[in-house]
PDB file of N, CA and C in Angstrom:
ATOM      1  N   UNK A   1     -28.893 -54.077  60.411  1.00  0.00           N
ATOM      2  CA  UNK A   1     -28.976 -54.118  58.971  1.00  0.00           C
ATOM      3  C   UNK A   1     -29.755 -52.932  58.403  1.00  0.00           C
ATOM      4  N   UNK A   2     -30.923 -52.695  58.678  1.00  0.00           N
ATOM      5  CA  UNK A   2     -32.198 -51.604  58.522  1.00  0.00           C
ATOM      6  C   UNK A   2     -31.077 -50.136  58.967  1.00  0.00           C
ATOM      7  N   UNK A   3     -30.519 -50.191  59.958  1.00  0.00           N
ATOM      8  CA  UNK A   3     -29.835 -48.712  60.251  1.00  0.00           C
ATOM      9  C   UNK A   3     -28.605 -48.394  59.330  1.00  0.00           C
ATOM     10  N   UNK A   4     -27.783 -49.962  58.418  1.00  0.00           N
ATOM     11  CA  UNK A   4     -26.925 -49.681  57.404  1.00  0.00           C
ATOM     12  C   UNK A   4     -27.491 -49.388  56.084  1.00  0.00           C
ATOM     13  N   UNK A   5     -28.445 -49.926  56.030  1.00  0.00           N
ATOM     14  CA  UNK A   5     -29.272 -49.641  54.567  1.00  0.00           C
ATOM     15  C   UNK A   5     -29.109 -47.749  54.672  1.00  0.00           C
ATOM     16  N   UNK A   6     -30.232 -47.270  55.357  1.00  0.00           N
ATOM     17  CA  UNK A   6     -30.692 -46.385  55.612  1.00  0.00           C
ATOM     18  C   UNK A   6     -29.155 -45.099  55.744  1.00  0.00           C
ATOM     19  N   UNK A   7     -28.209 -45.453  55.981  1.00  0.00           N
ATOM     20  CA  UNK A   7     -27.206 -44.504  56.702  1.00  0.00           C
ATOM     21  C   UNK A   7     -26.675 -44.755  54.875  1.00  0.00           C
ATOM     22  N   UNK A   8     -26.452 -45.534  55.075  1.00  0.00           N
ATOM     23  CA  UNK A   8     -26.051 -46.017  53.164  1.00  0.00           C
ATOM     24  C   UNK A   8     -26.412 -45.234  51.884  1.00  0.00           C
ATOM     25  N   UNK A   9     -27.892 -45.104  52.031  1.00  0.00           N
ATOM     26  CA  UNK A   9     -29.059 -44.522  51.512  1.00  0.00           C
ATOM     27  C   UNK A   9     -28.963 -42.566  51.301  1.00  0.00           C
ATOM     28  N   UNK A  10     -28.318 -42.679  53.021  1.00  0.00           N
ATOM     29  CA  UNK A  10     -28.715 -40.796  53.232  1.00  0.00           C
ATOM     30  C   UNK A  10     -27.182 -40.598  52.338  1.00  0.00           C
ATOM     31  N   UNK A  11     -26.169 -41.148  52.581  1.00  0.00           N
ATOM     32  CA  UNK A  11     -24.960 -41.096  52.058  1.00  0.00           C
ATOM     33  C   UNK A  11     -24.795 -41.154  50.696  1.00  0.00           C
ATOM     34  N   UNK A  12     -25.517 -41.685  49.595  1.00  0.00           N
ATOM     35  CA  UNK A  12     -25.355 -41.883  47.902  1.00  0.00           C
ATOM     36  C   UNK A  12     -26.463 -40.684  48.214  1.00  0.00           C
ATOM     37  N   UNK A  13     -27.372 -40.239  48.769  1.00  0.00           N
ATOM     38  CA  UNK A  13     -28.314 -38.794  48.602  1.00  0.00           C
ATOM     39  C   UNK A  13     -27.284 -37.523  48.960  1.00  0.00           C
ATOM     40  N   UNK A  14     -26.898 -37.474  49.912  1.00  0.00           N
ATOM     41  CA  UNK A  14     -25.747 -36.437  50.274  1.00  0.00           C
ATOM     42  C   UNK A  14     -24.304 -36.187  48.958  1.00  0.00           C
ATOM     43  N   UNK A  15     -24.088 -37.827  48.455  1.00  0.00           N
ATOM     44  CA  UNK A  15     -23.081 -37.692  47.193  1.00  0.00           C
ATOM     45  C   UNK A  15     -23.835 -36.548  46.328  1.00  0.00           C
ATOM     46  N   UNK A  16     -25.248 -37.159  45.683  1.00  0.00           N
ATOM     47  CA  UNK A  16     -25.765 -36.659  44.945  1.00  0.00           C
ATOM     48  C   UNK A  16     -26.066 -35.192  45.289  1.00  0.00           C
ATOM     49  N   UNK A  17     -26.332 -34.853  45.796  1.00  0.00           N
ATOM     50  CA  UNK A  17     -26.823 -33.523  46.236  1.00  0.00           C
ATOM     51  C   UNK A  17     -25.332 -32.409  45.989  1.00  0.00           C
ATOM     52  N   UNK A  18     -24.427 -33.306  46.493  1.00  0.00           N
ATOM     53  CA  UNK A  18     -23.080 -32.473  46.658  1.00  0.00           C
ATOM     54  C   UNK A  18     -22.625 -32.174  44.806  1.00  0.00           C
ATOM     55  N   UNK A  19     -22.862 -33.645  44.211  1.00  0.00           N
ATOM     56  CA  UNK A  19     -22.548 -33.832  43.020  1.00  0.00           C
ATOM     57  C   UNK A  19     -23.232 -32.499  42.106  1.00  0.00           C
ATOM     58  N   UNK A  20     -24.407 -32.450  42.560  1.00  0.00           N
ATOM     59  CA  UNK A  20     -25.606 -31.196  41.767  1.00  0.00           C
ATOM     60  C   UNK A  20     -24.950 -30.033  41.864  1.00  0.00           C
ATOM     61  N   UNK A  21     -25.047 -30.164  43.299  1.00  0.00           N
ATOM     62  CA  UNK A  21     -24.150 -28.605  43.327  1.00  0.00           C
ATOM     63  C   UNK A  21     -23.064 -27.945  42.871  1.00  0.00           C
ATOM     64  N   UNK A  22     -22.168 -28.953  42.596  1.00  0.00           N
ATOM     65  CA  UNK A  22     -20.778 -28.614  41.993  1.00  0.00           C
ATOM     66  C   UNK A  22     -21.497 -28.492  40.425  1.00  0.00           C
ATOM     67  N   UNK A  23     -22.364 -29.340  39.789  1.00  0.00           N
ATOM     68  CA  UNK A  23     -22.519 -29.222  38.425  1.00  0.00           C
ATOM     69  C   UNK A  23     -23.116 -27.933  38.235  1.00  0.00           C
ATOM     70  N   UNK A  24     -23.627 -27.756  39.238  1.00  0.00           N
ATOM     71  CA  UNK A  24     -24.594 -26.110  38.874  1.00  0.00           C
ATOM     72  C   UNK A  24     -23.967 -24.821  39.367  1.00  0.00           C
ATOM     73  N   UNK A  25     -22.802 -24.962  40.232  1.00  0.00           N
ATOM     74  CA  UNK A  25     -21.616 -24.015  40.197  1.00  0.00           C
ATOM     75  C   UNK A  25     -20.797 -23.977  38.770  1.00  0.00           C
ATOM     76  N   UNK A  26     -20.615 -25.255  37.749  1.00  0.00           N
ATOM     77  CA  UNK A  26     -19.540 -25.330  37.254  1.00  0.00           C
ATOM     78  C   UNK A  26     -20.600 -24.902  35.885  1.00  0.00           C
ATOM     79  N   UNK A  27     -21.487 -24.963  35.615  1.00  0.00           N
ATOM     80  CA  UNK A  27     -22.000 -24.642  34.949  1.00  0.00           C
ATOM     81  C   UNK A  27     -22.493 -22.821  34.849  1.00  0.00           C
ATOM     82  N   UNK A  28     -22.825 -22.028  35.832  1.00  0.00           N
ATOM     83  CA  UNK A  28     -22.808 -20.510  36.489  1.00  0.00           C
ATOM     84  C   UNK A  28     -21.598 -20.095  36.346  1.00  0.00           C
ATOM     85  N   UNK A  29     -20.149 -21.237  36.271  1.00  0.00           N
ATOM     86  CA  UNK A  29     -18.943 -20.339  35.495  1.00  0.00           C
ATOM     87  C   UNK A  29     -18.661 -20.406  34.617  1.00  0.00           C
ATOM     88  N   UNK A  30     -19.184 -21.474  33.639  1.00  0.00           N
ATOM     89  CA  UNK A  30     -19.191 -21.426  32.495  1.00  0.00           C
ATOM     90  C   UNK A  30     -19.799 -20.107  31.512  1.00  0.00           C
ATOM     91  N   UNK A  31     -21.197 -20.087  32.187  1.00  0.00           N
ATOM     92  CA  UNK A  31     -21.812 -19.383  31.755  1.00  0.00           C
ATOM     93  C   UNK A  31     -21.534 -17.996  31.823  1.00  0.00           C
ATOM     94  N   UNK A  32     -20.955 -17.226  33.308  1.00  0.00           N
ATOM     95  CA  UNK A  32     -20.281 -16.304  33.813  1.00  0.00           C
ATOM     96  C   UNK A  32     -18.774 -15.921  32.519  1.00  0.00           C
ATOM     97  N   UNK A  33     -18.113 -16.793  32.444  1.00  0.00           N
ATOM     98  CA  UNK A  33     -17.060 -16.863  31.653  1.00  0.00           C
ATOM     99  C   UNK A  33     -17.087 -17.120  29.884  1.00  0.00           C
ATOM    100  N   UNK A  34     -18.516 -17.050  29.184  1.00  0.00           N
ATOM    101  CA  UNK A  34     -18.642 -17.173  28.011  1.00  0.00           C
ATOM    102  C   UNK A  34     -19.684 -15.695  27.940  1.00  0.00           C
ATOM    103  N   UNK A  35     -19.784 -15.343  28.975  1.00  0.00           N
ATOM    104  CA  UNK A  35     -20.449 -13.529  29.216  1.00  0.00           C
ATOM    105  C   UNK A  35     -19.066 -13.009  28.976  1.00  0.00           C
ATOM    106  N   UNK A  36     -18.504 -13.052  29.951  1.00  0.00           N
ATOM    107  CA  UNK A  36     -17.002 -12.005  29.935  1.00  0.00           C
ATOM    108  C   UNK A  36     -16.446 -12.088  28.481  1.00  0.00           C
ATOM    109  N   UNK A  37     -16.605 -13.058  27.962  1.00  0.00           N
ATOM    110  CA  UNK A  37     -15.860 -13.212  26.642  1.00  0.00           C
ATOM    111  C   UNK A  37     -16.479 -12.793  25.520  1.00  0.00           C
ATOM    112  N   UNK A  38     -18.097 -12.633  25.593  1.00  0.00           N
ATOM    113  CA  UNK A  38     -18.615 -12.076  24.563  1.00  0.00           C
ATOM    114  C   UNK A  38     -18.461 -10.318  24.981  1.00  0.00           C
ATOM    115  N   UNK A  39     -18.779  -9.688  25.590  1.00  0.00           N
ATOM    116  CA  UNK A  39     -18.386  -8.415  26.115  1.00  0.00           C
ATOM    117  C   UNK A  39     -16.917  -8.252  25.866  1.00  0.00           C
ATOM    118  N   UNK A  40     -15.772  -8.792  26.091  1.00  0.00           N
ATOM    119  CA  UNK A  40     -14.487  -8.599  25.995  1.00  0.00           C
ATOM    120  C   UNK A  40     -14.584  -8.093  24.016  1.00  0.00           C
ATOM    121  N   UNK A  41     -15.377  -9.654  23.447  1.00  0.00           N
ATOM    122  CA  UNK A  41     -15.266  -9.319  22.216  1.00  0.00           C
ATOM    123  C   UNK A  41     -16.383  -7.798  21.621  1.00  0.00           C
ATOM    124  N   UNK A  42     -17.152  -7.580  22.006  1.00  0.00           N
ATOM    125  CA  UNK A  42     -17.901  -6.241  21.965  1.00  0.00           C
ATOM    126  C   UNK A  42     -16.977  -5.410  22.006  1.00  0.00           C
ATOM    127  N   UNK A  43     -16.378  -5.318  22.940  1.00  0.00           N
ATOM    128  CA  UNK A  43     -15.802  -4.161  23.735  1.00  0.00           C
ATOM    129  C   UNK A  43     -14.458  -4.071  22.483  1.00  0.00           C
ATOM    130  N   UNK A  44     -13.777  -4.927  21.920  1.00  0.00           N
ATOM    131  CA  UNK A  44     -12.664  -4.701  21.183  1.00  0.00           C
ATOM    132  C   UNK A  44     -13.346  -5.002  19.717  1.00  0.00           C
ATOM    133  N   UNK A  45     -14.202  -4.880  19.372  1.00  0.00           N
ATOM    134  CA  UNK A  45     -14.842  -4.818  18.320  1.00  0.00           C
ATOM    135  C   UNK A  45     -15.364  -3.047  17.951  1.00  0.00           C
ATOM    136  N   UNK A  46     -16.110  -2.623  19.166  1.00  0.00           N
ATOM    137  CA  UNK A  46     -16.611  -1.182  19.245  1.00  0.00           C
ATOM    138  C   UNK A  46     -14.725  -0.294  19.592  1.00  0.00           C
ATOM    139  N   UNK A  47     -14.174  -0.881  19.883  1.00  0.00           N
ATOM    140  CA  UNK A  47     -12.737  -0.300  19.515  1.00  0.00           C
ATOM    141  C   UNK A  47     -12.063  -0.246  18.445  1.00  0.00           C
ATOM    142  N   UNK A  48     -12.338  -1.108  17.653  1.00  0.00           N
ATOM    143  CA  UNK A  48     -11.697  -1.274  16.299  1.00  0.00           C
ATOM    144  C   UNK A  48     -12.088  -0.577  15.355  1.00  0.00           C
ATOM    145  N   UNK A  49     -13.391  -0.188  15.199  1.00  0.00           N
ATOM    146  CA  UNK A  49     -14.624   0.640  14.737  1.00  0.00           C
ATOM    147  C   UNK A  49     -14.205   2.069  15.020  1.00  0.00           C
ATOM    148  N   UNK A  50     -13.899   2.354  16.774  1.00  0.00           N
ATOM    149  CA  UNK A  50     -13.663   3.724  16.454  1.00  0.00           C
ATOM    150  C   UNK A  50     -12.323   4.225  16.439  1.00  0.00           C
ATOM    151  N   UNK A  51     -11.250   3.446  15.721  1.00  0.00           N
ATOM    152  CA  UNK A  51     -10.080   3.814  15.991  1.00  0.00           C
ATOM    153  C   UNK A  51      -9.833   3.621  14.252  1.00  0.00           C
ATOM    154  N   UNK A  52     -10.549   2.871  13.256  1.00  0.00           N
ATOM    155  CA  UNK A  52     -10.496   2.883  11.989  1.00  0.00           C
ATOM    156  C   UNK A  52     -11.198   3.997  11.443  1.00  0.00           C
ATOM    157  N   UNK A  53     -10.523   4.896  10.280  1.00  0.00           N
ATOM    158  CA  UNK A  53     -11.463   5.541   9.778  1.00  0.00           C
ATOM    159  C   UNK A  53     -12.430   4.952   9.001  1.00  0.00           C
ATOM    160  N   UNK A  54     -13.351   5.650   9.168  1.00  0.00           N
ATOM    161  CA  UNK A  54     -14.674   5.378   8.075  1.00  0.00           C
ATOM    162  C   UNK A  54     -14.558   5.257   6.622  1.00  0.00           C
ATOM    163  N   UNK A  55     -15.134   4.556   5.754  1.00  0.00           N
ATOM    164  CA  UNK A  55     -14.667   4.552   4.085  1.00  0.00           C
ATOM    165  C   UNK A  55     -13.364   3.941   3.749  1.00  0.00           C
ATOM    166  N   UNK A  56     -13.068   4.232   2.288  1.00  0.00           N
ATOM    167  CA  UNK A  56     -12.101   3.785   1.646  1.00  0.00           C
ATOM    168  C   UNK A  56     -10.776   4.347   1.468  1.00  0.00           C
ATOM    169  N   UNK A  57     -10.059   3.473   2.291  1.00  0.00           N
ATOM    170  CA  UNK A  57      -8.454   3.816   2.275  1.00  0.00           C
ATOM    171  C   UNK A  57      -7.696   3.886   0.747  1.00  0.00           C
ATOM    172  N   UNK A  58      -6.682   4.735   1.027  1.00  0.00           N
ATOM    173  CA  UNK A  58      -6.149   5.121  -0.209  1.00  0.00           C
ATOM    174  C   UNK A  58      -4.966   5.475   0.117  1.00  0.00           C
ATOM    175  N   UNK A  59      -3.651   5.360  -0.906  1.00  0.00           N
ATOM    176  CA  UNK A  59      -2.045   5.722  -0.518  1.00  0.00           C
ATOM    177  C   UNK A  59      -2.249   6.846  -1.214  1.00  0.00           C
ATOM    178  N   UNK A  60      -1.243   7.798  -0.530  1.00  0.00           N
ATOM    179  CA  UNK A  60      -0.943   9.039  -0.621  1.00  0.00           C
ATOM    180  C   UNK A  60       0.631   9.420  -0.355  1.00  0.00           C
ATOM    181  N   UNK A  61       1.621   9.917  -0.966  1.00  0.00           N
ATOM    182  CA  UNK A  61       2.791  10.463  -0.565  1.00  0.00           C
ATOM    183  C   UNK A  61       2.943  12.190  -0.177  1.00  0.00           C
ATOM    184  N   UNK A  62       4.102  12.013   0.815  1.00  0.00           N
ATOM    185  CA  UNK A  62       4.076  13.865   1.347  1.00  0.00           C
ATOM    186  C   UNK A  62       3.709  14.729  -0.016  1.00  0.00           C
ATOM    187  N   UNK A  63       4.428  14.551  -1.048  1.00  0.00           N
ATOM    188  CA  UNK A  63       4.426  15.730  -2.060  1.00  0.00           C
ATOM    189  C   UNK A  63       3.687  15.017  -3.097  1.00  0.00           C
ATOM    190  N   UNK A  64       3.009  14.258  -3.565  1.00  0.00           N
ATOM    191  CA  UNK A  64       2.404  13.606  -4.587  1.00  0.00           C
ATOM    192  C   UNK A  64       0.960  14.249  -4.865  1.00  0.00           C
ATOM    193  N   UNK A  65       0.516  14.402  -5.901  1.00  0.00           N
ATOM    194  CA  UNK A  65      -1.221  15.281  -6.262  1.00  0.00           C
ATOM    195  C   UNK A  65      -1.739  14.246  -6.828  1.00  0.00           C
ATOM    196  N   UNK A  66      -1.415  12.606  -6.333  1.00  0.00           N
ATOM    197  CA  UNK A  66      -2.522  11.741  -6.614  1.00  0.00           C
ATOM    198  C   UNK A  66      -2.806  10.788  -5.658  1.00  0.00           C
ATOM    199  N   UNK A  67      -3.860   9.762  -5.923  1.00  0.00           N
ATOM    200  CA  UNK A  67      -3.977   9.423  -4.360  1.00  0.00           C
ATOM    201  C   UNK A  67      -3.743   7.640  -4.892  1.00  0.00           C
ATOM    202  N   UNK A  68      -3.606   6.892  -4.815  1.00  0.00           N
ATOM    203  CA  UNK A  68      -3.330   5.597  -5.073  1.00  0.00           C
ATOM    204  C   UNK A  68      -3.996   4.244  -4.294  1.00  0.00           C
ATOM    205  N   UNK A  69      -5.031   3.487  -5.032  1.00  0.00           N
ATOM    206  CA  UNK A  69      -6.143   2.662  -4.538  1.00  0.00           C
ATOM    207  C   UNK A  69      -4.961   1.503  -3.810  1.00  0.00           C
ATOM    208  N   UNK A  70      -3.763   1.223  -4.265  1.00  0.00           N
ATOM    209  CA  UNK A  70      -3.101  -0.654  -3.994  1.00  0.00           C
ATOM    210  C   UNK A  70      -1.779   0.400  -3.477  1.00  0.00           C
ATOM    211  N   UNK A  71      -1.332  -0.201  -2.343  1.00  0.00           N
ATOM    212  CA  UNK A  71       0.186   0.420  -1.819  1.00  0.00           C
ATOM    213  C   UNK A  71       1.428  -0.372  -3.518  1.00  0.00           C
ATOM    214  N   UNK A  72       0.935  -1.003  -4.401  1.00  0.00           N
ATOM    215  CA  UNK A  72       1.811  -1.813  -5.207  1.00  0.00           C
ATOM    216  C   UNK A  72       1.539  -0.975  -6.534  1.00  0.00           C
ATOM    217  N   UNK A  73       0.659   0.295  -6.455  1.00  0.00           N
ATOM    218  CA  UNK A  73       0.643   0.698  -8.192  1.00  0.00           C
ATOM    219  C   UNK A  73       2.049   0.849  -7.613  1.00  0.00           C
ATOM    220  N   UNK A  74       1.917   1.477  -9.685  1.00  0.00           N
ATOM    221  CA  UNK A  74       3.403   1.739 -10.212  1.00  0.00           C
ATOM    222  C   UNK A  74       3.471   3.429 -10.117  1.00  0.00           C
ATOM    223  N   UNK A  75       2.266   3.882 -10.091  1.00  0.00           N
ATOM    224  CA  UNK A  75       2.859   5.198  -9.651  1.00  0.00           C
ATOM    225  C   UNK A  75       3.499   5.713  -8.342  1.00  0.00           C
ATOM    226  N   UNK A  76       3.594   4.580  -7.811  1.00  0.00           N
ATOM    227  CA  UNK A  76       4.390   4.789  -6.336  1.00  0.00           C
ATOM    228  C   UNK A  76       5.713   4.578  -6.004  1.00  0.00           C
ATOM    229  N   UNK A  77       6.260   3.622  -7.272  1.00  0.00           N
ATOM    230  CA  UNK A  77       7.448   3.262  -7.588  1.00  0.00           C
ATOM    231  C   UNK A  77       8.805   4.251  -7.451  1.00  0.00           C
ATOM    232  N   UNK A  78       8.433   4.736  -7.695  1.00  0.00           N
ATOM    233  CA  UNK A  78       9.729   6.271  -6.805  1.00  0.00           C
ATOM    234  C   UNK A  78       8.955   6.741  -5.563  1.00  0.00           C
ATOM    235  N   UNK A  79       8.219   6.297  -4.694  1.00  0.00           N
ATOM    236  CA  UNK A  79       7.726   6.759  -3.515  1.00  0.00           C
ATOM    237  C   UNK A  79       9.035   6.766  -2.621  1.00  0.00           C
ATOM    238  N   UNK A  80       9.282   7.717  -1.322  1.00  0.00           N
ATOM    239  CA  UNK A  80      10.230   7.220  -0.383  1.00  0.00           C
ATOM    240  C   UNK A  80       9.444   6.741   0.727  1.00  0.00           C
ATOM    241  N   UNK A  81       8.049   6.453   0.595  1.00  0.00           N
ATOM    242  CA  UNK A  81       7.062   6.399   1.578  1.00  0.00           C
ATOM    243  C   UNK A  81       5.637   6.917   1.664  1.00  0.00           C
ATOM    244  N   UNK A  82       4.571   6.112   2.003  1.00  0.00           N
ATOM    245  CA  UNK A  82       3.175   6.316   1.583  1.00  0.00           C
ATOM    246  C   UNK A  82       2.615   6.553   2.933  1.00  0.00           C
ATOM    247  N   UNK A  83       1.599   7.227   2.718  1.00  0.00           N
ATOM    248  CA  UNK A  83       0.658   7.224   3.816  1.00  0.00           C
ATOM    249  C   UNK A  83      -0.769   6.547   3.288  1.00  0.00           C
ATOM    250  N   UNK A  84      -1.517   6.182   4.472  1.00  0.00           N
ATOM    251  CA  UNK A  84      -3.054   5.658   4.069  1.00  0.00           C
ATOM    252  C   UNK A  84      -3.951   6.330   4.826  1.00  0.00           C
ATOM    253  N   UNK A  85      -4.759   6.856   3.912  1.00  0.00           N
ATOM    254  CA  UNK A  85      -5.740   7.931   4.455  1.00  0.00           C
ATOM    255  C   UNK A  85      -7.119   7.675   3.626  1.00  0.00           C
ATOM    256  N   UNK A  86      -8.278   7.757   4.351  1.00  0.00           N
ATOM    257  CA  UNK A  86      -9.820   7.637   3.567  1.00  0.00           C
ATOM    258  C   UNK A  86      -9.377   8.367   1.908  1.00  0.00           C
ATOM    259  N   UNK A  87     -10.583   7.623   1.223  1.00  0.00           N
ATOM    260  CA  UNK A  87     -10.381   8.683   0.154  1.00  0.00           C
ATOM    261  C   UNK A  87     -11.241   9.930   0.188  1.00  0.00           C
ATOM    262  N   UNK A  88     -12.205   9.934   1.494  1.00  0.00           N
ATOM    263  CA  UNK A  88     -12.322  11.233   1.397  1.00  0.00           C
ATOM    264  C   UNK A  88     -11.010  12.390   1.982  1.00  0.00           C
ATOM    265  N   UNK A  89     -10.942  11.978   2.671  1.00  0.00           N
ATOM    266  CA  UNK A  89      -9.629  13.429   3.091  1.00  0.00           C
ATOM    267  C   UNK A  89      -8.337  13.295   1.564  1.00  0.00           C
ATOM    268  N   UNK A  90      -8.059  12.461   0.873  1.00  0.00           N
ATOM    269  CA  UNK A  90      -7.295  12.622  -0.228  1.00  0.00           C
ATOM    270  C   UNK A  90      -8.063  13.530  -1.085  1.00  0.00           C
ATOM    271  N   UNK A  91      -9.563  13.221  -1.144  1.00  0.00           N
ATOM    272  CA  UNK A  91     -10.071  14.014  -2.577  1.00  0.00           C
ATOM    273  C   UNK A  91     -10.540  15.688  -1.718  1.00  0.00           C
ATOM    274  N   UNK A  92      -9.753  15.659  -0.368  1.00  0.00           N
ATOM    275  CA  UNK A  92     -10.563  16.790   0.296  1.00  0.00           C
ATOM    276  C   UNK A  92      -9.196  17.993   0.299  1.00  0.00           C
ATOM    277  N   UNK A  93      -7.755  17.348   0.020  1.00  0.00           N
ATOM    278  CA  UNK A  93      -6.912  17.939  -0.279  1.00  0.00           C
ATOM    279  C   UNK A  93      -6.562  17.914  -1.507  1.00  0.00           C
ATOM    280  N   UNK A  94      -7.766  17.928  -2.580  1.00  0.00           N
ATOM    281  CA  UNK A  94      -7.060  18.308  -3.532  1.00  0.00           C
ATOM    282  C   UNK A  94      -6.587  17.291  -4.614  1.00  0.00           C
ATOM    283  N   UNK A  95      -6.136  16.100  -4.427  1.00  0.00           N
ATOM    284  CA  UNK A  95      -5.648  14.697  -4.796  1.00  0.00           C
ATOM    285  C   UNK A  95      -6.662  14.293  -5.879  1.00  0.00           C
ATOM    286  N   UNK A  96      -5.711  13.843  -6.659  1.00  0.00           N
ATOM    287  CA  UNK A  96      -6.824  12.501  -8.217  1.00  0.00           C
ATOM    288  C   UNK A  96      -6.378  11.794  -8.092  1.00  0.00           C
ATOM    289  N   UNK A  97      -6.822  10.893  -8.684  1.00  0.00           N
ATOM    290  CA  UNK A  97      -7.034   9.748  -8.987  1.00  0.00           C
ATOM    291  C   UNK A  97      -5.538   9.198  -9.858  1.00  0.00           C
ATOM    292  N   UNK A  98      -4.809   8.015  -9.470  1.00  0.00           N
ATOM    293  CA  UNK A  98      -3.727   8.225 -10.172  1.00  0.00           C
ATOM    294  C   UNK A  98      -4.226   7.693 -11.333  1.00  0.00           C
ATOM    295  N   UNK A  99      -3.288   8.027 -12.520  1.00  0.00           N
ATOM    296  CA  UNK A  99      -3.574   7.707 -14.343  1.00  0.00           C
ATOM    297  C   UNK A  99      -3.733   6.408 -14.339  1.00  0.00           C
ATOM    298  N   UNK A 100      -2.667   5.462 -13.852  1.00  0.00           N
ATOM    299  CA  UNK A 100      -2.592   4.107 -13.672  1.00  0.00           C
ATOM    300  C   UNK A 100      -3.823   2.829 -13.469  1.00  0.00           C
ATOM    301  N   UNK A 101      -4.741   3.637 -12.702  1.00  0.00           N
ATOM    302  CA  UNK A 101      -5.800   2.859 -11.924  1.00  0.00           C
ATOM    303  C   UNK A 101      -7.348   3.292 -12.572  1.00  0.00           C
TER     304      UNK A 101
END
């Protein structure tokens, strides 16, 4: 009886022990895997940053001498096509401000 108790005993200690361990593995990948994901998001955040220009975008057409704040003014209305560029490089070629806006 005394040697089933006891064998009984080491056996719910051995569960437990095994049980810990898996919780404290599963927890080290949790943790491992909410790292990777904040870095993933860094990493495509500091990409987005340097692939946007700096400042305020503005429409511009090939031959047009104004620069346009909304792709929807009306001075664009005969556009065959806009470009979007900071408003510094519009006011750096030269470009105003359209009448409209």
């Amino acid at each position: 009886m005394e040697a089933a108790r006891v064998a009984e005993e080491a056996r719910k200690v051995e569960e437990k022990r095994v049980a810990d361990a898996k919780a404290a593995e599963d927890a080290k990948n949790r943790a491992n895997a909410r790292a990777a994901a904040e870095a993933k998001e860094a990493e495509q955040k500091r990409q987005a940053s340097e692939q946007q220009p700096q400042g305020e975008m503005v429409y511009i057409t090939a031959t047009g001498k104004r620069y346009h704040y909304t792709q929807s003014c009306r001075g664009l209305n005969n556009s065959n096509g806009e470009t979007q560029v900071t408003l510094s490089d519009a006011q750096s070629r030269g470009l105003t401000k359209c009448k409209f806006e």
